[in-house]
Protein backbone atom coordinates (compact mmCIF):
# COMPACT_ATOMS: atom_id res chain seq x y z
CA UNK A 1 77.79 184.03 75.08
CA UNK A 2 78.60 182.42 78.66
CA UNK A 3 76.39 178.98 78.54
CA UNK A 4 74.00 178.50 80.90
CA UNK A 5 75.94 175.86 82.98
CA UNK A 6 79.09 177.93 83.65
CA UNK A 7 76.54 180.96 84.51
CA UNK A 8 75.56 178.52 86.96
CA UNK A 9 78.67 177.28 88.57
CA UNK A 10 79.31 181.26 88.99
CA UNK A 11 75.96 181.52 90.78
CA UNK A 12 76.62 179.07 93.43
CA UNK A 13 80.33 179.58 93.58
CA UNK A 14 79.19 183.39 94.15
CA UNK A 15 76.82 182.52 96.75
CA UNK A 16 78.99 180.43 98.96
CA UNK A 17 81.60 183.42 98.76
CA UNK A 18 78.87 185.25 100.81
CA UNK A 19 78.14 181.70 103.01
CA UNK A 20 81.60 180.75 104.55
CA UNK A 21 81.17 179.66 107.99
CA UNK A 22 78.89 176.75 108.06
CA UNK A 23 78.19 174.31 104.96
CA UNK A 24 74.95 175.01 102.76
CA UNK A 25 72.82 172.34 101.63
CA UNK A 26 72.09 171.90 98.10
CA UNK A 27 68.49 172.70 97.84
CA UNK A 28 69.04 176.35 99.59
CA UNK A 29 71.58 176.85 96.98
CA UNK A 30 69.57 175.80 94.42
CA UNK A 31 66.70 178.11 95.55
CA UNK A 32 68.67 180.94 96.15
CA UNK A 33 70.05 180.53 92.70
CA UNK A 34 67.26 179.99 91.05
CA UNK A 35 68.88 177.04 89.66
CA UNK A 36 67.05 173.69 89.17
CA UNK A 37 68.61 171.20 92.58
CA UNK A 38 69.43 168.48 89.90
CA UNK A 39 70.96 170.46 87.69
CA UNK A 40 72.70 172.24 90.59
CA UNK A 41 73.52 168.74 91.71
CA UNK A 42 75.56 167.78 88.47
CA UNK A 43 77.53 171.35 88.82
CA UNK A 44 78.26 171.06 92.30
CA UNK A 45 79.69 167.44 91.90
CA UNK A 46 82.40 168.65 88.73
CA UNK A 47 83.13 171.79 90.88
CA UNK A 48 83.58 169.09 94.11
CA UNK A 49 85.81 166.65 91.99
CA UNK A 50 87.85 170.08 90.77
CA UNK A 51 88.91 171.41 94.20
CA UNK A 52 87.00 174.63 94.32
CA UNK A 53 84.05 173.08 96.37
CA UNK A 54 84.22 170.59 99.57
CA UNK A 55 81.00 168.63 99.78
CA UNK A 56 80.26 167.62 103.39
CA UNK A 57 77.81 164.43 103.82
CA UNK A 58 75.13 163.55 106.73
CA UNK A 59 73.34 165.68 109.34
CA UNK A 60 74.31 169.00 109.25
CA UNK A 61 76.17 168.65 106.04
CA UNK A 62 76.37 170.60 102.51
CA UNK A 63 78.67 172.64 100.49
CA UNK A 64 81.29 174.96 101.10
CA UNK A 65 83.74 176.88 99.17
CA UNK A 66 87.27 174.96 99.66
CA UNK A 67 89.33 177.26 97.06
CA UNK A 68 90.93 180.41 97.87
CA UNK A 69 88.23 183.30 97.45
CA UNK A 70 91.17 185.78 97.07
CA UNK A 71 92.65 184.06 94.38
CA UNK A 72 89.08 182.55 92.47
CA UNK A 73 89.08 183.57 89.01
CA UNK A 74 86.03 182.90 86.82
CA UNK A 75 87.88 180.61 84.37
CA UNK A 76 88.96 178.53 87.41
CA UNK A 77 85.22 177.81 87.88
CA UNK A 78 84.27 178.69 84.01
CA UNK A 79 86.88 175.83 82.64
CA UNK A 80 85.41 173.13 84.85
CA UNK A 81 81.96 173.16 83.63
CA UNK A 82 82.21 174.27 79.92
CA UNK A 83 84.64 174.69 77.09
CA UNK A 84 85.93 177.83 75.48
CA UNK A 85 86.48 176.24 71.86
CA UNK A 86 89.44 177.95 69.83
CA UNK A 87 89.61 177.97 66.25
CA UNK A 88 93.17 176.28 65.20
CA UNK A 89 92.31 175.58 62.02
CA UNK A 90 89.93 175.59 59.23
CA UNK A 91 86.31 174.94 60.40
CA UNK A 92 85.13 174.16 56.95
CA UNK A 93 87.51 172.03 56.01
CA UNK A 94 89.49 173.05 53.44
CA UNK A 95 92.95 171.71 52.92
CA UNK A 96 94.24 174.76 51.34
CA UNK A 97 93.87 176.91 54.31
CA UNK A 98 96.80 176.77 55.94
CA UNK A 99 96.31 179.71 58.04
CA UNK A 100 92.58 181.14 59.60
CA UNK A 101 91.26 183.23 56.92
CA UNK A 102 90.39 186.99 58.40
CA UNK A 103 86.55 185.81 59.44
CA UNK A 104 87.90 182.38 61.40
CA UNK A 105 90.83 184.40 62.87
CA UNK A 106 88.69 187.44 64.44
CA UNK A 107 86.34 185.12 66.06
CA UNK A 108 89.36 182.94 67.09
CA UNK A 109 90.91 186.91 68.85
CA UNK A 110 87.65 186.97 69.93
CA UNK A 111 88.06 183.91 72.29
CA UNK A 112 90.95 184.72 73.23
CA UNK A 113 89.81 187.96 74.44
CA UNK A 114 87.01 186.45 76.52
CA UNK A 115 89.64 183.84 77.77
CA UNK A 116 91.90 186.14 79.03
CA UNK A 117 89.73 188.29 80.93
CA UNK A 118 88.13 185.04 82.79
CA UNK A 119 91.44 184.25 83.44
CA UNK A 120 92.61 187.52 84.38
CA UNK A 121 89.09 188.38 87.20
CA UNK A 122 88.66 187.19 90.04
CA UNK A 123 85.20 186.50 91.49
CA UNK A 124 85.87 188.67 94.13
CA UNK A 125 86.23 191.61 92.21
CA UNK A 126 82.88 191.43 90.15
CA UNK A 127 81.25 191.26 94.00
CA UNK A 128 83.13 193.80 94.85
CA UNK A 129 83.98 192.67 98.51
CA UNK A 130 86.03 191.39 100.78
CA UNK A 131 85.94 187.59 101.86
CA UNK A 132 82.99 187.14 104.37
CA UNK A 133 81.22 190.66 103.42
CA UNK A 134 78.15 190.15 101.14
CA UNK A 135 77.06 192.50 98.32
CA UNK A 136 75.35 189.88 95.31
CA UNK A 137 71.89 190.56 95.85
CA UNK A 138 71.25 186.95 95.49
CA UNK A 139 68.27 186.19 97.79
CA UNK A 140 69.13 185.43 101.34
CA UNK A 141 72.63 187.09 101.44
CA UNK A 142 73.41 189.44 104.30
CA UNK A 143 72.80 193.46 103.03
């Protein structure tokens, strides 16, 4: 139900949660992950261009997590890297439908639903820690 890219964004958003201090080059991220670097690369540039990551360049350089951990909510990461399509009105077509019939407007509530909880957690929460403790058992986070 979540596609694959915003699974990813959560992934690396997740893991540099648990990596605060210095910046993280893409390729660790990528391995630790297990999320292809180029594909990684693509995610990491929307999430850049949105705020929530800082990309530093050169020697020494990588990502880091510029938004708020405390306040990261997996639609603010979820919204930048896929949609969340809402039904508003008839998918087939039909002029005569002025309103969803029952089928379109459950999987509309259904949308909804999964919108408002993504809005409503925050990344934290699911990790169940404090900023700068680690619990994800991604590989390479602190135990």
């Amino acid at each position: 139900m979540i596609p694959q890219t915003a699974e990813y964004a959560l992934r690396a958003v997740s893991y540099l949660i648990n990596h605060p201090v210095e910046p993280v080059r893409r390729a660790l991220i990528a391995e630790e992950t297990c999320v292809s670097a180029d594909y990684l690369h693509k995610i990491l540039q929307e999430l850049d261009r949105a705020g929530i990551v800082s990309t530093q360049r050169g020697p020494g350089g990588g990502y880091l997590l510029k938004a708020d951990p405390t306040t990261l909510t997996l639609w603010d990461v979820y919204s930048v890297v896929a949609d969340l399509p809402r039904i508003h009105s008839c998918p087939l077509g039909i002029k005569e439908h002025e309103q969803l019939c029952p089928l379109h407007q459950m999987l509309d509530d259904m949308t909804k639903t999964m919108e408002d909880s993504l809005k409503s957690t925050k990344i934290l929460e699911l990790m169940s820690i404090k900023p700068n403790e680690a619990s994800c058992n991604f590989p390479g986070t602190k135990e």
